[in-house]
C-alpha atoms as a PDB file:
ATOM      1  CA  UNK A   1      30.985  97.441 123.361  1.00  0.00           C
ATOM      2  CA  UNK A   2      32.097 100.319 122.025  1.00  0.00           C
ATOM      3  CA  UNK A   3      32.904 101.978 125.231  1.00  0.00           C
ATOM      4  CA  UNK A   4      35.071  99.006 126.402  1.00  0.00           C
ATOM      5  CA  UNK A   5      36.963  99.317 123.369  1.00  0.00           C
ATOM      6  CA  UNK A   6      38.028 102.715 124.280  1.00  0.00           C
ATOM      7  CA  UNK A   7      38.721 102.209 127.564  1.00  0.00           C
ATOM      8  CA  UNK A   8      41.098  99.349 127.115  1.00  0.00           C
ATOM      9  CA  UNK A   9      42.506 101.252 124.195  1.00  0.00           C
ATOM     10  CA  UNK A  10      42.803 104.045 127.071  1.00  0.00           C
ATOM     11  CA  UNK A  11      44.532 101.624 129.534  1.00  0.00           C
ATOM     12  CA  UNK A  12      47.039  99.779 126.606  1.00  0.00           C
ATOM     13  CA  UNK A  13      48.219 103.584 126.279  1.00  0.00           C
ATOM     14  CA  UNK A  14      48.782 103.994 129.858  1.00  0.00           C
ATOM     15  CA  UNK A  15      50.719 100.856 129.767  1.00  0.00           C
ATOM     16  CA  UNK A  16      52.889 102.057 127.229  1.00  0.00           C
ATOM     17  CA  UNK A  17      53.612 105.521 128.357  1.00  0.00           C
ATOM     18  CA  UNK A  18      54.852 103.698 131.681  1.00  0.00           C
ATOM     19  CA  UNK A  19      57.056 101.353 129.932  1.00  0.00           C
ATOM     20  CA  UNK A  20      58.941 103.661 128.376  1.00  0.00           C
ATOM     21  CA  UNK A  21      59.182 105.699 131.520  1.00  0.00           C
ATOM     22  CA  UNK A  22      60.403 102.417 133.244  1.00  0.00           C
ATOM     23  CA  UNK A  23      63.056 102.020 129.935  1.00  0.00           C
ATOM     24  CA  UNK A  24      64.456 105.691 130.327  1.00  0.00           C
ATOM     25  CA  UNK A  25      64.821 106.067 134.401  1.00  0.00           C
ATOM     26  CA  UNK A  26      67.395 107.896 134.022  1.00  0.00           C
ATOM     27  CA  UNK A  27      65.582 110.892 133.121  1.00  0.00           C
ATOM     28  CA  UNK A  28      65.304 113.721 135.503  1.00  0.00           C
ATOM     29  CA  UNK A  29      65.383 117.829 135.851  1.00  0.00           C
ATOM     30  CA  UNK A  30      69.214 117.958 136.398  1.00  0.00           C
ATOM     31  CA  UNK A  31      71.497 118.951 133.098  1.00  0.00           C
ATOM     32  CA  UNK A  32      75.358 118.243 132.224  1.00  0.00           C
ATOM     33  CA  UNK A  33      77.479 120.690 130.325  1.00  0.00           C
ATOM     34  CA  UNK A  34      81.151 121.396 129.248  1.00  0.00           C
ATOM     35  CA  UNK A  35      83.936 121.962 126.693  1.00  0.00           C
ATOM     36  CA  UNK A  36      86.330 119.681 125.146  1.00  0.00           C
ATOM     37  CA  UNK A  37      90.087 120.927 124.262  1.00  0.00           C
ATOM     38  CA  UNK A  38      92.879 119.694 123.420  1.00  0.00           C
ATOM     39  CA  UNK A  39      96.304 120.048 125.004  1.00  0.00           C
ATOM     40  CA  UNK A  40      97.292 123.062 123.990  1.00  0.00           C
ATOM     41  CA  UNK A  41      93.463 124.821 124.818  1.00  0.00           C
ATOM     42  CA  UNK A  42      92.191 124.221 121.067  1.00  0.00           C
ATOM     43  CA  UNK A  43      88.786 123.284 121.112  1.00  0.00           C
ATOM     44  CA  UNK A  44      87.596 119.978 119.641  1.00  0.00           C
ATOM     45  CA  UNK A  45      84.747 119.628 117.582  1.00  0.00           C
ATOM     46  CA  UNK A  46      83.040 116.199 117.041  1.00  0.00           C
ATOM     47  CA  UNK A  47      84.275 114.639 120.544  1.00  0.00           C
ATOM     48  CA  UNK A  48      81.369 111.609 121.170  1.00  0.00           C
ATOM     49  CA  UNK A  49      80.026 112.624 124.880  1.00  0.00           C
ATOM     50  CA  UNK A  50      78.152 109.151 125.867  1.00  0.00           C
ATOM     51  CA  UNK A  51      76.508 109.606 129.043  1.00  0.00           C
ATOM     52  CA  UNK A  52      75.659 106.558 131.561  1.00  0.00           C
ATOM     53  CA  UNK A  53      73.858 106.115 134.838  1.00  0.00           C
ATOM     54  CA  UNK A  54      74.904 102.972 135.743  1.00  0.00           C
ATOM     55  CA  UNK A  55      72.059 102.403 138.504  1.00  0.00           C
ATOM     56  CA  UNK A  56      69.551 102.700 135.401  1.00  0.00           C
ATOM     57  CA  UNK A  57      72.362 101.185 132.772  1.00  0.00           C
ATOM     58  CA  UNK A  58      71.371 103.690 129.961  1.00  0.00           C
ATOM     59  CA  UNK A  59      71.849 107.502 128.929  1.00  0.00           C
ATOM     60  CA  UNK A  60      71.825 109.646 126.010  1.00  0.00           C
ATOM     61  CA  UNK A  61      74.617 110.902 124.382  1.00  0.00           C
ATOM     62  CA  UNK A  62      75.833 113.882 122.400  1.00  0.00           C
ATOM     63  CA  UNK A  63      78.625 115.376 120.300  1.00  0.00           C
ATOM     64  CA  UNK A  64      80.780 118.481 120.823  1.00  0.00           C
ATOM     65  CA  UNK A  65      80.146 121.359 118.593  1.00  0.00           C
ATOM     66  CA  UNK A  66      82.773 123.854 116.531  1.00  0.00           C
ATOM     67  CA  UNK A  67      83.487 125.512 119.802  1.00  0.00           C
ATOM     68  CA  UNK A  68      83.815 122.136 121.537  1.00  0.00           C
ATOM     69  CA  UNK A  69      80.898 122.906 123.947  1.00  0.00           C
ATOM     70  CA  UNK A  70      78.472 119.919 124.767  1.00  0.00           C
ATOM     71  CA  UNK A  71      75.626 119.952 126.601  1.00  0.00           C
ATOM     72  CA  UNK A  72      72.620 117.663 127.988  1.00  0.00           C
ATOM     73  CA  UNK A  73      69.146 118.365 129.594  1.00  0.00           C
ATOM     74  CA  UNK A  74      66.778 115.762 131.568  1.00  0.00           C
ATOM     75  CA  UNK A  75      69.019 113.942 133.919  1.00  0.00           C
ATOM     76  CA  UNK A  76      68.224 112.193 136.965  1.00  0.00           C
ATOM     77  CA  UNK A  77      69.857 112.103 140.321  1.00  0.00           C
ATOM     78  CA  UNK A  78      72.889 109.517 140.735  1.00  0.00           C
ATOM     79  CA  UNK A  79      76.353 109.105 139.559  1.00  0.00           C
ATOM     80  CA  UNK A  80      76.950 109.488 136.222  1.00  0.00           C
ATOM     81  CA  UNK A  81      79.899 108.227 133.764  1.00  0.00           C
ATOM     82  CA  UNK A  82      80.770 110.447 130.945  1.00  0.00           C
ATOM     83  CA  UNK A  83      82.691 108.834 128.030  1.00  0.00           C
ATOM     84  CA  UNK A  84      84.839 110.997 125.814  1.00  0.00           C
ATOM     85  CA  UNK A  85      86.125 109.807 122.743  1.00  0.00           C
ATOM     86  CA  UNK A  86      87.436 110.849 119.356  1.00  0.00           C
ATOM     87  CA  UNK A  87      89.551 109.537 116.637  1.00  0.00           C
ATOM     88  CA  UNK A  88      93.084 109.811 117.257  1.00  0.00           C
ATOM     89  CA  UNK A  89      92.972 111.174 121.022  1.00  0.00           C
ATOM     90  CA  UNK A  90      93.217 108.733 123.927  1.00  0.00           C
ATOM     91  CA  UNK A  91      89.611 108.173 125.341  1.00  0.00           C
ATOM     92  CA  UNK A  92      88.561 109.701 128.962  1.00  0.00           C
ATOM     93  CA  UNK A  93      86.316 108.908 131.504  1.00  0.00           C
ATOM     94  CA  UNK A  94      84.759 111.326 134.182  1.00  0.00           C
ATOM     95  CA  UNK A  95      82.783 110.436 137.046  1.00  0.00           C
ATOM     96  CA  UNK A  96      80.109 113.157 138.199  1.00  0.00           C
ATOM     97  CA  UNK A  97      77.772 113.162 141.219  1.00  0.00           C
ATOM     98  CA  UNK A  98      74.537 115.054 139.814  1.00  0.00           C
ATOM     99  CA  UNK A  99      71.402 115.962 142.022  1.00  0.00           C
ATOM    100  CA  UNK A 100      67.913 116.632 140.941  1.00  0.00           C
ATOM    101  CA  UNK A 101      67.026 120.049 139.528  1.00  0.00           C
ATOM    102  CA  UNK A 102      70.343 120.469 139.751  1.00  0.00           C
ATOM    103  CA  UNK A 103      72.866 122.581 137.207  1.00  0.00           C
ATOM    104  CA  UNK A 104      77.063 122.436 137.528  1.00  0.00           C
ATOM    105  CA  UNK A 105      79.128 124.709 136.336  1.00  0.00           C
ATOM    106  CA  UNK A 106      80.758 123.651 132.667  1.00  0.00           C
ATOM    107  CA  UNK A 107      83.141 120.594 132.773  1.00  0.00           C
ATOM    108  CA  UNK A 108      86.531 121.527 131.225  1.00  0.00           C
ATOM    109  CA  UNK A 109      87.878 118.369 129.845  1.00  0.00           C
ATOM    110  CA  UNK A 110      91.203 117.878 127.908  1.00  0.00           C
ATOM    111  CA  UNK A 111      91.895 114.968 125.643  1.00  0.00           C
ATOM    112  CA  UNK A 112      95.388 113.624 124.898  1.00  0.00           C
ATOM    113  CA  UNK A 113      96.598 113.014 121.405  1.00  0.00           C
ATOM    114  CA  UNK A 114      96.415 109.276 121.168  1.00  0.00           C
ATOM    115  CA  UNK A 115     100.225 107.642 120.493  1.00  0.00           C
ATOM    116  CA  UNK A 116     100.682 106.675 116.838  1.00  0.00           C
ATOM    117  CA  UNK A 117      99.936 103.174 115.999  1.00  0.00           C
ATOM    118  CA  UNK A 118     103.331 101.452 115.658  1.00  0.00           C
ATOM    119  CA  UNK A 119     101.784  98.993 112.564  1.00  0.00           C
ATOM    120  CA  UNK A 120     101.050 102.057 110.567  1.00  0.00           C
ATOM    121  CA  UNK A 121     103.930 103.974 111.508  1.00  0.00           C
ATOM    122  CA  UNK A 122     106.615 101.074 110.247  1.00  0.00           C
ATOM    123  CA  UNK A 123     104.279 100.534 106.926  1.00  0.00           C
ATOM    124  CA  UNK A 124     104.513 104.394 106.177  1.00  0.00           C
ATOM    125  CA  UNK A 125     108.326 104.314 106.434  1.00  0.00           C
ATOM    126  CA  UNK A 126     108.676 100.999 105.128  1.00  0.00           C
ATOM    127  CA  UNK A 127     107.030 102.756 101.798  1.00  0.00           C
ATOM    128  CA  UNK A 128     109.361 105.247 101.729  1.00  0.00           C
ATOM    129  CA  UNK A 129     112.420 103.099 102.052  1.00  0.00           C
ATOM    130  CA  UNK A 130     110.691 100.843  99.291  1.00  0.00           C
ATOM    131  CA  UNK A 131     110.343 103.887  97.027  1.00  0.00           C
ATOM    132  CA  UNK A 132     114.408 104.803  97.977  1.00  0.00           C
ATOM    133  CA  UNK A 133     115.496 101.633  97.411  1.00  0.00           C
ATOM    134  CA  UNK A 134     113.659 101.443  93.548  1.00  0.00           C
ATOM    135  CA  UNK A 135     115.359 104.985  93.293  1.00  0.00           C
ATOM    136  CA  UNK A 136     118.813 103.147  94.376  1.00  0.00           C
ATOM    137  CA  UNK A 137     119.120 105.029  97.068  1.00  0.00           C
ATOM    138  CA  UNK A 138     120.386 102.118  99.400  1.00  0.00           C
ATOM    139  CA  UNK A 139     122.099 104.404 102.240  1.00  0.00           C
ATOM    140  CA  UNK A 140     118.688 106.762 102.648  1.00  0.00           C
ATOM    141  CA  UNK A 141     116.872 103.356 102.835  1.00  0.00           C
ATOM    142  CA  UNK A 142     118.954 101.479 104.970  1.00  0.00           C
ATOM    143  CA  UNK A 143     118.979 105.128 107.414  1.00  0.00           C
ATOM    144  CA  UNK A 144     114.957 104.586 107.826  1.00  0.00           C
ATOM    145  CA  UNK A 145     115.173 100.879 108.300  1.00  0.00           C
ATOM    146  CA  UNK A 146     117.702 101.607 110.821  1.00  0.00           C
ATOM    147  CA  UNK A 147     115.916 104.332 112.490  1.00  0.00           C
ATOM    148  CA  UNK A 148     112.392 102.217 112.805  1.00  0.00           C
ATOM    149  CA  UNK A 149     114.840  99.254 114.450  1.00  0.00           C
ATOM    150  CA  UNK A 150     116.175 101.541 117.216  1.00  0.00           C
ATOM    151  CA  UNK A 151     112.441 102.806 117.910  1.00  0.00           C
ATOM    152  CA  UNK A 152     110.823  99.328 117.306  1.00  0.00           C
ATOM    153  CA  UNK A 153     113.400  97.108 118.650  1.00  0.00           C
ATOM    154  CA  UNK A 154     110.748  94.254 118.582  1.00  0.00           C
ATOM    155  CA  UNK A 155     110.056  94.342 114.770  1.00  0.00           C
ATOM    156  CA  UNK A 156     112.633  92.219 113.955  1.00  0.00           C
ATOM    157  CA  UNK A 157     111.533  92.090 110.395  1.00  0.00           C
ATOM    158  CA  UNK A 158     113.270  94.679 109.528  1.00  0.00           C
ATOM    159  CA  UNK A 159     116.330  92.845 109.440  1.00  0.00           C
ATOM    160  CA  UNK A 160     114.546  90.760 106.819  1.00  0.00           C
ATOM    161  CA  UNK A 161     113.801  94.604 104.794  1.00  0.00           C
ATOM    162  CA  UNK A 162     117.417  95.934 105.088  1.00  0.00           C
ATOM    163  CA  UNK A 163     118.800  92.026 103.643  1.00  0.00           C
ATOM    164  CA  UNK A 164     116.891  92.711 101.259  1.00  0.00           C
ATOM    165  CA  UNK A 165     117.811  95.845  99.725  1.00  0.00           C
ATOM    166  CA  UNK A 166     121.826  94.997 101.049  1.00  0.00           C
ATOM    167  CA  UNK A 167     121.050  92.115  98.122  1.00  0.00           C
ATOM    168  CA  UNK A 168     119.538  94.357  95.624  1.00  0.00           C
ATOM    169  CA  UNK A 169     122.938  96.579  96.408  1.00  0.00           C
ATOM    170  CA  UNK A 170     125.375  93.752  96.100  1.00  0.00           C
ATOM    171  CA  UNK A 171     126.523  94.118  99.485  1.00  0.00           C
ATOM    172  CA  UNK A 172     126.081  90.276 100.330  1.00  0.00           C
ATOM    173  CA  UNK A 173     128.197  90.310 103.455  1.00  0.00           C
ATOM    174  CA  UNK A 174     125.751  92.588 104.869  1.00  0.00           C
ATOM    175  CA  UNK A 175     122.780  91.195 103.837  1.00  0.00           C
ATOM    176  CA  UNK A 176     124.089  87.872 105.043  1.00  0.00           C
ATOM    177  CA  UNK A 177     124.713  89.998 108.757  1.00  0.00           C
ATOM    178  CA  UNK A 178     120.912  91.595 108.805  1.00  0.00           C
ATOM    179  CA  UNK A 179     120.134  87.636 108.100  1.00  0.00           C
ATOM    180  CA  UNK A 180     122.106  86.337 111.221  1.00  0.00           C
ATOM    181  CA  UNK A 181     120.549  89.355 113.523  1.00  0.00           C
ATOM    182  CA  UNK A 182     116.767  88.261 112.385  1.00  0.00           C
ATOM    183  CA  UNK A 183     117.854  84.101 113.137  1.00  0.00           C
ATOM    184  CA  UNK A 184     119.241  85.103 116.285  1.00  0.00           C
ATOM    185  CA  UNK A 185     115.883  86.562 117.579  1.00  0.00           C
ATOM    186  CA  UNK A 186     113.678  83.658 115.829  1.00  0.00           C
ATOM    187  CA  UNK A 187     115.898  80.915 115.075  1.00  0.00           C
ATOM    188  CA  UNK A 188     112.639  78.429 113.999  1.00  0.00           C
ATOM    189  CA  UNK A 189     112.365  80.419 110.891  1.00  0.00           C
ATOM    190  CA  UNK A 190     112.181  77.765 107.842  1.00  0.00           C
ATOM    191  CA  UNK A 191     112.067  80.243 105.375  1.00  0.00           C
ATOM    192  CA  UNK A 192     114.845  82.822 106.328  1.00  0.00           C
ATOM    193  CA  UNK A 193     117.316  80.102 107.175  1.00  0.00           C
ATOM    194  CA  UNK A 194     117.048  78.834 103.668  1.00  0.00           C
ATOM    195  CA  UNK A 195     117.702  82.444 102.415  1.00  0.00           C
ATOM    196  CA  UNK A 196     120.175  82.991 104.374  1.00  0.00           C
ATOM    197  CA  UNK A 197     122.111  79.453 103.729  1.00  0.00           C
ATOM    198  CA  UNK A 198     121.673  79.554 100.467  1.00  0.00           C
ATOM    199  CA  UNK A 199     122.936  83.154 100.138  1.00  0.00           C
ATOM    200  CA  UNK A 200     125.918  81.819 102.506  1.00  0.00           C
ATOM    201  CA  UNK A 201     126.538  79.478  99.961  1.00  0.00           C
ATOM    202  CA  UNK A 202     126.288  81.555  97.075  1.00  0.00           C
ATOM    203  CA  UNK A 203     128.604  84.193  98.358  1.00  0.00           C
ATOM    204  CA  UNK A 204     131.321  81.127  99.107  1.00  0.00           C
ATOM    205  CA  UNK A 205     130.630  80.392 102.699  1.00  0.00           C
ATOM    206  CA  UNK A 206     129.379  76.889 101.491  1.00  0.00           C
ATOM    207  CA  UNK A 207     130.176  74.701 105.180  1.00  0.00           C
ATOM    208  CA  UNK A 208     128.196  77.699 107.283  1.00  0.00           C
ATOM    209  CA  UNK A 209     125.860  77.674 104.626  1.00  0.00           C
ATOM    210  CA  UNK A 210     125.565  74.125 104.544  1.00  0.00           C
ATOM    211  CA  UNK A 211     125.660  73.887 108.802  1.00  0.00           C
ATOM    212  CA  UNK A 212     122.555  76.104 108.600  1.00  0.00           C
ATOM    213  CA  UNK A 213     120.503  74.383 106.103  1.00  0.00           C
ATOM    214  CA  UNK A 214     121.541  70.626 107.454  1.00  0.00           C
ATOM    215  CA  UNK A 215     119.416  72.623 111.080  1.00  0.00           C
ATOM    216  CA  UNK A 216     116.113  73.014 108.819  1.00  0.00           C
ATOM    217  CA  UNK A 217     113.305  70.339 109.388  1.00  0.00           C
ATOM    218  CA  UNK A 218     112.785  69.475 106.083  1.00  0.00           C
ATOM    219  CA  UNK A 219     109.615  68.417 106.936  1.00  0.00           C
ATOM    220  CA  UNK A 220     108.957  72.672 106.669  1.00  0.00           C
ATOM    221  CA  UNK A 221     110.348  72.711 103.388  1.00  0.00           C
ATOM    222  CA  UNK A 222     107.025  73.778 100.901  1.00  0.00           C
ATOM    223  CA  UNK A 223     108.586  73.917  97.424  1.00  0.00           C
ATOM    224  CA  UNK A 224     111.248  71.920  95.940  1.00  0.00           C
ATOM    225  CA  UNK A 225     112.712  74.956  94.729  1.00  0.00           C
ATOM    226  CA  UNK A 226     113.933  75.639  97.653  1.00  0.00           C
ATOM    227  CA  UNK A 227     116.530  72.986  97.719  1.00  0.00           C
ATOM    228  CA  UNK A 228     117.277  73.061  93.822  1.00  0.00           C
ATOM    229  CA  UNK A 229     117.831  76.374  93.928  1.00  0.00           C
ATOM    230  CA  UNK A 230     120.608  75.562  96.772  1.00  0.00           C
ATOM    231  CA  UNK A 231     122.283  72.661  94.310  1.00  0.00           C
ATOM    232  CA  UNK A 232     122.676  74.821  92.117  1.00  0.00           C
ATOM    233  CA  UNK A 233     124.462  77.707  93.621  1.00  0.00           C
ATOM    234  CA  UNK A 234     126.542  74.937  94.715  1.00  0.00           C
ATOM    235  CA  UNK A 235     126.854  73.170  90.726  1.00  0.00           C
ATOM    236  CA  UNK A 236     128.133  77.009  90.143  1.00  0.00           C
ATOM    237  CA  UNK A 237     130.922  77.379  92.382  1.00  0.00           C
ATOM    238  CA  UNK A 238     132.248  73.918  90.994  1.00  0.00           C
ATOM    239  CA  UNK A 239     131.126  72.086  94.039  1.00  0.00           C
ATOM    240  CA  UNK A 240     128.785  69.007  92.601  1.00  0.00           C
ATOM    241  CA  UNK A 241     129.622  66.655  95.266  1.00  0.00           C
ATOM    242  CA  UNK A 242     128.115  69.208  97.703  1.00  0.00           C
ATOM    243  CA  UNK A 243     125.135  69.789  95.350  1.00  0.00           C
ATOM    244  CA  UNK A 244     124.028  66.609  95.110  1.00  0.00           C
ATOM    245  CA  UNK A 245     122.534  65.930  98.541  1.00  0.00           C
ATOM    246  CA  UNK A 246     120.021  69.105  97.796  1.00  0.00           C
ATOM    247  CA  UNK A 247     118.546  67.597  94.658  1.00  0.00           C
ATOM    248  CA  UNK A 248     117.966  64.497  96.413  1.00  0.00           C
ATOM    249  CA  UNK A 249     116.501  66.224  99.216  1.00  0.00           C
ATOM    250  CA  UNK A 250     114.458  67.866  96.440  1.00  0.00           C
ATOM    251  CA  UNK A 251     112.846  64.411  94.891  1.00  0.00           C
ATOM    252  CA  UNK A 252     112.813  62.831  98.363  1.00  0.00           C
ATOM    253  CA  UNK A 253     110.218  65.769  99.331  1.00  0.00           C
ATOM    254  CA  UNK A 254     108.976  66.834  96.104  1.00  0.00           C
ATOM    255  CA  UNK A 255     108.842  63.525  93.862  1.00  0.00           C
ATOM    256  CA  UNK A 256     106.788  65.276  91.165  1.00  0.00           C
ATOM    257  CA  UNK A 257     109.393  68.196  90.626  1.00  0.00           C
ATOM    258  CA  UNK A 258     110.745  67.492  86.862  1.00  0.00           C
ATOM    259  CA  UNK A 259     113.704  70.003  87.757  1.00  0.00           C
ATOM    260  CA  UNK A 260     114.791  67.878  90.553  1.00  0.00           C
ATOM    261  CA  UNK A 261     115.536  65.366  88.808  1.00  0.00           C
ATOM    262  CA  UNK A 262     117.006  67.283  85.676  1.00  0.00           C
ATOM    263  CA  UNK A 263     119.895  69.187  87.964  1.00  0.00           C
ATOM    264  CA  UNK A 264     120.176  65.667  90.198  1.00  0.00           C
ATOM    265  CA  UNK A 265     120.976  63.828  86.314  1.00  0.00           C
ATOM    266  CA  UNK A 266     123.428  66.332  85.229  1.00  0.00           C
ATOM    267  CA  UNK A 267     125.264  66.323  88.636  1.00  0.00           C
ATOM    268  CA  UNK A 268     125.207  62.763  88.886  1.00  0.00           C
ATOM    269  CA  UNK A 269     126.886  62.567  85.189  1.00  0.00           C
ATOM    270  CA  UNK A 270     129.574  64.922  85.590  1.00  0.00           C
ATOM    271  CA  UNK A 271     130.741  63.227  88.979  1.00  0.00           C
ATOM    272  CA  UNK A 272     130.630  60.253  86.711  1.00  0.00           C
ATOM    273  CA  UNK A 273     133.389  61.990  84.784  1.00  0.00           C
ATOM    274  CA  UNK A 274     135.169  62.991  87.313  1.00  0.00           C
ATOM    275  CA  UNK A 275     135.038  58.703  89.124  1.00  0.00           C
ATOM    276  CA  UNK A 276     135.995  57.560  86.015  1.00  0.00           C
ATOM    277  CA  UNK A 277     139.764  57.446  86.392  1.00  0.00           C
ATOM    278  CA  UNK A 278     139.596  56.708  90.221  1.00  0.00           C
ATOM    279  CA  UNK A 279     136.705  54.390  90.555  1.00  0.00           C
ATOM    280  CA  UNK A 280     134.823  52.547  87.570  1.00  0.00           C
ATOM    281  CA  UNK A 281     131.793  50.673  89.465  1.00  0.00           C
ATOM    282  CA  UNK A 282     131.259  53.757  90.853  1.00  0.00           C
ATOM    283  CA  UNK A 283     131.573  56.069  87.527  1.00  0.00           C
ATOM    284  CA  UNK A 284     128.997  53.290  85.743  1.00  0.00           C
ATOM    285  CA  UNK A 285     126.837  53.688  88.848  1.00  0.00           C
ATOM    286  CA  UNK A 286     126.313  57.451  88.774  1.00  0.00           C
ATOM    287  CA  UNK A 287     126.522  57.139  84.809  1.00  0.00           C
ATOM    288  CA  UNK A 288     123.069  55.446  85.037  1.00  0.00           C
ATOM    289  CA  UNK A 289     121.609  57.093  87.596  1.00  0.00           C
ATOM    290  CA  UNK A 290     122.199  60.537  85.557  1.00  0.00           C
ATOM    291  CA  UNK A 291     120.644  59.216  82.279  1.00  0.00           C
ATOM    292  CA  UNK A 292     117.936  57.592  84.466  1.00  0.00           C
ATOM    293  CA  UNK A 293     117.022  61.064  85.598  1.00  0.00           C
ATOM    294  CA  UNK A 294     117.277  62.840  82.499  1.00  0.00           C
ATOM    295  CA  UNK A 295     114.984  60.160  81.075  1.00  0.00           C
ATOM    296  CA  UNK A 296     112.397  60.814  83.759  1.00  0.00           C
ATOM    297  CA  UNK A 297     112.943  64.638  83.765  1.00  0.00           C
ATOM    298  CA  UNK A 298     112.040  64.606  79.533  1.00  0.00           C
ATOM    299  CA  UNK A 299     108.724  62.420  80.346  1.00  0.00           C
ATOM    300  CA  UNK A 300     107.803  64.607  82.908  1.00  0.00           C
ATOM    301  CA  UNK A 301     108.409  67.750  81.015  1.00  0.00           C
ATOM    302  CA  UNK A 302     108.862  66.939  77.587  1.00  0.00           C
ATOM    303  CA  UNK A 303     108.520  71.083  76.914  1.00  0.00           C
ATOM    304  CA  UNK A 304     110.647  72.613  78.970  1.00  0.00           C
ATOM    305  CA  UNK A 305     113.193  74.688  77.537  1.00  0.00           C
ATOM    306  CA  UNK A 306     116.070  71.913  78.839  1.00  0.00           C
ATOM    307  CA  UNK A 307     114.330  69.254  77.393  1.00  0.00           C
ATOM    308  CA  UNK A 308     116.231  69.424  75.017  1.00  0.00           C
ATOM    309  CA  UNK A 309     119.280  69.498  76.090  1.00  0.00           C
ATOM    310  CA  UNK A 310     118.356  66.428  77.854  1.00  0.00           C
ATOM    311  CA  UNK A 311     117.747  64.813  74.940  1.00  0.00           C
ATOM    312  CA  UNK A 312     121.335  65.523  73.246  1.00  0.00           C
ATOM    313  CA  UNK A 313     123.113  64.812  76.303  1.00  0.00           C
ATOM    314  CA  UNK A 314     121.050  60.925  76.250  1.00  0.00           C
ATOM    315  CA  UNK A 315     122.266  60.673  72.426  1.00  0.00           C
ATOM    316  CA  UNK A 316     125.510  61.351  73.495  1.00  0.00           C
ATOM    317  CA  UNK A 317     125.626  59.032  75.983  1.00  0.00           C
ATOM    318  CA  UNK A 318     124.471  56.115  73.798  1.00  0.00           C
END
């Protein structure tokens, strides 16, 4: 018993020692060497050499040293594919035809620098314009943003960048420009064509302002904001008539938005004013509709800081 037990421990080794013979065929006598540079002859240290035999789909691999020498023993016979890659060079690929026992002379490969990525290029700059524009700095900043455009061409969000700090500069004409640029390459933009309306508006360019906005699928719109925020640049240049549609836009999306219906109350009451000598029915029409608002607007937010107000103005109106 004792002897079968070592010969079938004898065979189970045999067995093994050929299966990994069978994993690693591409073993042999032959042996691979070179150097790695860069362009300008410097070698490069840590290059990743992976070698394959693609009739045996496997082969070791090895990395360059300080003097950007590589080199690998036990190869078999066949074609081999050399792989050379390294962090921030552009990868290569050599083909070599190796025979058994057989020795080449050293490879001399070069490796490119790889191109920058464009993503991390723009957010490095983009930093520094940032940092320029908190300094106040608005021409430096508006130099990189325009340098990055004329190299990027396709990252049209710059324009969205230089409107910005053209805004923090007070130079609202060209902020509303950058705006126009941006829309003109992605005109399906919810969210910059309310910026840029309501910045039209703002600046006193209410009907293009208005034009652009009436364009937006309000269907887009995700906070009632949004449209509040454009009544109200409207309420400021005098212009209630023209506000008026935005709050209701506002509660017609966003029924639950107490400030909707505060700014949509106030409009409503000094139209009413204004009707009064020209139209009763329709003065006593947007007379109620205002306090009706105001009412709502206090029971919705009976501690906001115009609540109030609200509360005088419904005395008042009594």
């Amino acid at each position: 018993m004792v002897k079968r037990y070592l010969a079938s421990a004898a065979a189970l080794a045999l067995l093994a020692a050929g299966s990994t013979a069978w994993a690693q065929g591409w073993r042999g006598q032959g042996r691979l060497s070179g150097k790695v540079t860069d362009e300008a002859g410097k070698p490069l240290a840590g290059v990743m050499v992976k070698l394959v035999l693609p009739a045996e789909n496997g082969g070791p691999d090895t990395k360059t040293n300080k003097k950007g020498e590589w080199a690998v023993a036990g190869l078999g016979r066949g074609t081999w594919n050399l792989d050379f890659t390294l962090e921030g060079y552009e990868p290569r690929r050599v083909s070599v035809a190796l025979q058994e026992m057989e020795r080449l002379p050293m490879m001399e490969t070069v490796m490119k620098k790889a191109a920058p990525d464009p993503n991390v290029v723009i957010a490095d700059e983009l930093k520094k314009a940032g940092a320029l524009v908190a300094e106040q700095k608005f021409d430096d900043a508006q130099q990189i943003y325009t340098d990055l455009l004329a190299k990027y061409p396709q990252a049209i969000q710059l324009h969205i960048q230089m409107a910005r700090a053209y805004h923090i500069a007070g130079r609202h004409d060209r902020e509303i420009e950058e705006f126009k640029a941006y829309l003109a390459q992605k005109p399906d933009d919810v969210q910059v064509k309310l910026l840029a309306g309501s910045e039209m508006i703002s600046q006193g360019n209410a009907e293009e302002g208005k034009t652009l906005l009436a364009s937006i699928d309000e269907s887009q719109v995700q906070e009632a904001a949004i449209f509040v925020n454009v009544g109200i640049n409207l309420l400021n240049q005098n212009k209630a008539a023209d506000a008026l549609p935005f709050f209701q836009k506002a509660i017609n999306r966003f029924p639950d938005s107490p400030d909707a219906y505060y700014y949509r109350g106030i409009t409503s009451i000094q139209l009413s004013s204004a009707k009064v000598g020209e139209n009763k029915e329709e003065a006593d029409k947007l007379l109620a509709s205002g306090k009706a608002d105001l009412e709502k607007f206090v029971a919705m937010a009976p501690t906001a800081p115009e609540a109030d107000l609200a509360k005088k103005m419904l005395e008042q109106l009594k």
